[in-house]
Protein backbone atom coordinates (compact mmCIF):
# COMPACT_ATOMS: atom_id res chain seq x y z
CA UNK A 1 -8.44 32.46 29.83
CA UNK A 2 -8.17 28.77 28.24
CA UNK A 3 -4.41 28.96 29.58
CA UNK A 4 -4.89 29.68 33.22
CA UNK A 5 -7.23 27.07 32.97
CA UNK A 6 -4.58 24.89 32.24
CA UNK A 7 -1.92 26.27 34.21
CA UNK A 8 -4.83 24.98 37.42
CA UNK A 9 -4.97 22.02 36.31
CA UNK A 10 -1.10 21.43 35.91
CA UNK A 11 -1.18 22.24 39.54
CA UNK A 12 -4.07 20.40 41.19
CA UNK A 13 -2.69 17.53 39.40
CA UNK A 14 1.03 18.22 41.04
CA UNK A 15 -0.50 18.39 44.43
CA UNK A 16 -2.89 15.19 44.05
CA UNK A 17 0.24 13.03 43.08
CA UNK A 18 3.41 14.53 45.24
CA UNK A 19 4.68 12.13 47.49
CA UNK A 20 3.52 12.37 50.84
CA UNK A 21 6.37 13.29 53.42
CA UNK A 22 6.33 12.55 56.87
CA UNK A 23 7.20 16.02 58.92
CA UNK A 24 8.31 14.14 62.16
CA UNK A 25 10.27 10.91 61.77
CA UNK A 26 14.18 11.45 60.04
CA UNK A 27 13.10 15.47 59.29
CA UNK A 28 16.09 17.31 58.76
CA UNK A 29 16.46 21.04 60.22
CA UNK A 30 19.69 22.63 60.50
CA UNK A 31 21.03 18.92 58.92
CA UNK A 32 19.78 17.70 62.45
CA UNK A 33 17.79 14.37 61.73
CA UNK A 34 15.53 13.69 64.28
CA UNK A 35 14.75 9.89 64.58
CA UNK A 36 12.93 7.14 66.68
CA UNK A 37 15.35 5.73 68.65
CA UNK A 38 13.90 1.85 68.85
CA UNK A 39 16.12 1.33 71.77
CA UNK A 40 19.70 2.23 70.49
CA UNK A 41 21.20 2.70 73.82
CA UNK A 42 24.07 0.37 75.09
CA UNK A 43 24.90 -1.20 78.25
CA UNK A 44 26.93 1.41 79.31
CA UNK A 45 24.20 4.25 78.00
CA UNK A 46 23.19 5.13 82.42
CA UNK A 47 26.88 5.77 82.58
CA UNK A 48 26.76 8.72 80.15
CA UNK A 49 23.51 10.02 81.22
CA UNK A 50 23.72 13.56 80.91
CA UNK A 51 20.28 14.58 82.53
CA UNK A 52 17.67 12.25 84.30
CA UNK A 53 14.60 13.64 86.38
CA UNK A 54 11.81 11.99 87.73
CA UNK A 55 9.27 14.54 87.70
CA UNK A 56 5.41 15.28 87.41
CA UNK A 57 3.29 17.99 85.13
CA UNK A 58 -0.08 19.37 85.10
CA UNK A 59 -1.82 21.31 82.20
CA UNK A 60 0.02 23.85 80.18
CA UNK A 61 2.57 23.29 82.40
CA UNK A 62 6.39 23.99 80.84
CA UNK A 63 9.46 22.01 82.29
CA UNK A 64 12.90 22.62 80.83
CA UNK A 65 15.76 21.14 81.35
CA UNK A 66 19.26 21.33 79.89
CA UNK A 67 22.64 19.93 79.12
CA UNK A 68 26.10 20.62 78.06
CA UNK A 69 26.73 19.15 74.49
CA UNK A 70 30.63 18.61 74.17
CA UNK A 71 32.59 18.98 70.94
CA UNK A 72 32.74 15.94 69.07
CA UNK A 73 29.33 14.65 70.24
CA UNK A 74 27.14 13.48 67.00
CA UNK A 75 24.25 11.97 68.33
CA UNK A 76 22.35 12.76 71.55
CA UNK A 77 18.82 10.11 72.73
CA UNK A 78 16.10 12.02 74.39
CA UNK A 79 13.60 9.55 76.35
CA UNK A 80 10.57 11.17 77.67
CA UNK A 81 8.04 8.52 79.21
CA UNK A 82 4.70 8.87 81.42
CA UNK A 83 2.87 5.59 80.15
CA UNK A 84 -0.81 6.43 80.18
CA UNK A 85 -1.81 7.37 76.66
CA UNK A 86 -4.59 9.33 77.90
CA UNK A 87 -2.54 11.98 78.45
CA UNK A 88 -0.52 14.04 75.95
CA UNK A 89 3.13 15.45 76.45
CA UNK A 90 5.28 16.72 74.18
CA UNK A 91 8.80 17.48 73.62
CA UNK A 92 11.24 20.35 72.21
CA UNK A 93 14.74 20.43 71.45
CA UNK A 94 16.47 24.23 71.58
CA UNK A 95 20.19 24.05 70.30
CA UNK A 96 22.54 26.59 70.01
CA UNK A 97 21.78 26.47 66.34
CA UNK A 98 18.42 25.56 65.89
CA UNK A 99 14.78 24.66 67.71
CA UNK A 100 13.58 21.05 66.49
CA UNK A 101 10.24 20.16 67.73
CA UNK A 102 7.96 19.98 69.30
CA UNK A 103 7.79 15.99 69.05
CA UNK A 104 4.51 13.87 70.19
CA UNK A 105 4.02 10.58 71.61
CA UNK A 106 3.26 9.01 68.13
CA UNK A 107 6.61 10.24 66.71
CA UNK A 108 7.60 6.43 66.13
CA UNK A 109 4.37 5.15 64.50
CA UNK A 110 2.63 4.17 67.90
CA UNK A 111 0.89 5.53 71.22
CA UNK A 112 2.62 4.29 74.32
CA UNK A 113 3.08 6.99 76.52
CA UNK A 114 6.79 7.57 75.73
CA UNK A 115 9.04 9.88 73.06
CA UNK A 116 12.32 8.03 72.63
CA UNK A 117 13.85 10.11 69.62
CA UNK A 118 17.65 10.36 69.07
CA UNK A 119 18.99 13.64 67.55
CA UNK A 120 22.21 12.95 64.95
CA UNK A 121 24.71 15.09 62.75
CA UNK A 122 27.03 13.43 61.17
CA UNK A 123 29.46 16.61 61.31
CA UNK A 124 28.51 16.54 64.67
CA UNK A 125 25.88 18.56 67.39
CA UNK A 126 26.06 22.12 67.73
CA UNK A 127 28.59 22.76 71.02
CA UNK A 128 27.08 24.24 73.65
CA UNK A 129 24.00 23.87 76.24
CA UNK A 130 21.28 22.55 74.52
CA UNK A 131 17.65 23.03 76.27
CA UNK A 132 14.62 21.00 76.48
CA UNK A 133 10.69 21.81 76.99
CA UNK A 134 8.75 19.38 78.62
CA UNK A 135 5.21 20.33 77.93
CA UNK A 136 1.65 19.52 79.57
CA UNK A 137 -0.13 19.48 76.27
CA UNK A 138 -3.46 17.58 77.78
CA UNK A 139 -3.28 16.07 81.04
CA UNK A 140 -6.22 15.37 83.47
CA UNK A 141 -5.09 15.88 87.05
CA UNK A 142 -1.45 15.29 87.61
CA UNK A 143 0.96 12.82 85.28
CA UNK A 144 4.43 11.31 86.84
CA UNK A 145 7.11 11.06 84.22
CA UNK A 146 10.61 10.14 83.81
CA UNK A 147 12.97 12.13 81.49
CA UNK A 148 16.58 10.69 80.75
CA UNK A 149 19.30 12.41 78.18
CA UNK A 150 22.17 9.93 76.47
């Protein structure tokens, strides 16, 4: 008895003092890291834009959209923005190999209205058309958004 006593102890005391992790910023699923992107884009980032859409979302409502993901290609930036942080979107990436997501509006520490996230692997994306969900998680009325792939 004295020794699962112990044994309860040994693990409340494990769980009081692990490290906390964050589950959204750099996670790693299927080696994918999933960042903030803090503007990484160059000059020449509208040139390779893969998917834009100006677009608007009520309520539970699903978007998707996709793009073609060419061998070679190791990092892709996802920039969802609507501006009013009254209302809540979020975002999911579905790869070939793996779903990542979904992603919120405070994914880089603050609430703006925007998810700017840039998806790496340093052996390089997953080939293939690669899909993402554009969701209404809680909007009042109508929100306008913008949704740009690079």
């Amino acid at each position: 008895m004295r020794v699962h006593w112990i044994v309860l102890l040994i693990l409340i005391g494990a769980a009081l003092f692990a490290p906390a992790v964050s589950a959204q910023i750099g996670k790693e699923k299927a080696k994918y890291v999933v960042a903030p992107a803090y503007n990484v884009g160059s000059a020449d980032q509208f040139d390779r834009i893969s998917t834009r859409a100006i677009h608007t979302i009520n309520q539970g409502q699903l978007d998707t959209y996709s793009n073609y993901v060419s061998s070679g290609t190791t990092s892709m930036t996802y920039d969802l923005n609507w501006g009013d942080t009254s209302d809540s979107l979020s975002l999911a990436l579905i790869a070939p190999d793996a779903t990542l997501g979904p992603y919120y509006d405070n994914i880089d520490g603050q609430t703006d209205g925007r998810i700017y996230i840039t998806v790496s692997r340093s052996s390089g994306l997953a080939q293939g058309t690669w899909y993402t969900r554009v969701y209404g998680s809680q909007i009042t009325g109508t929100e306008d958004y913008t949704f740009s792939v690079y």
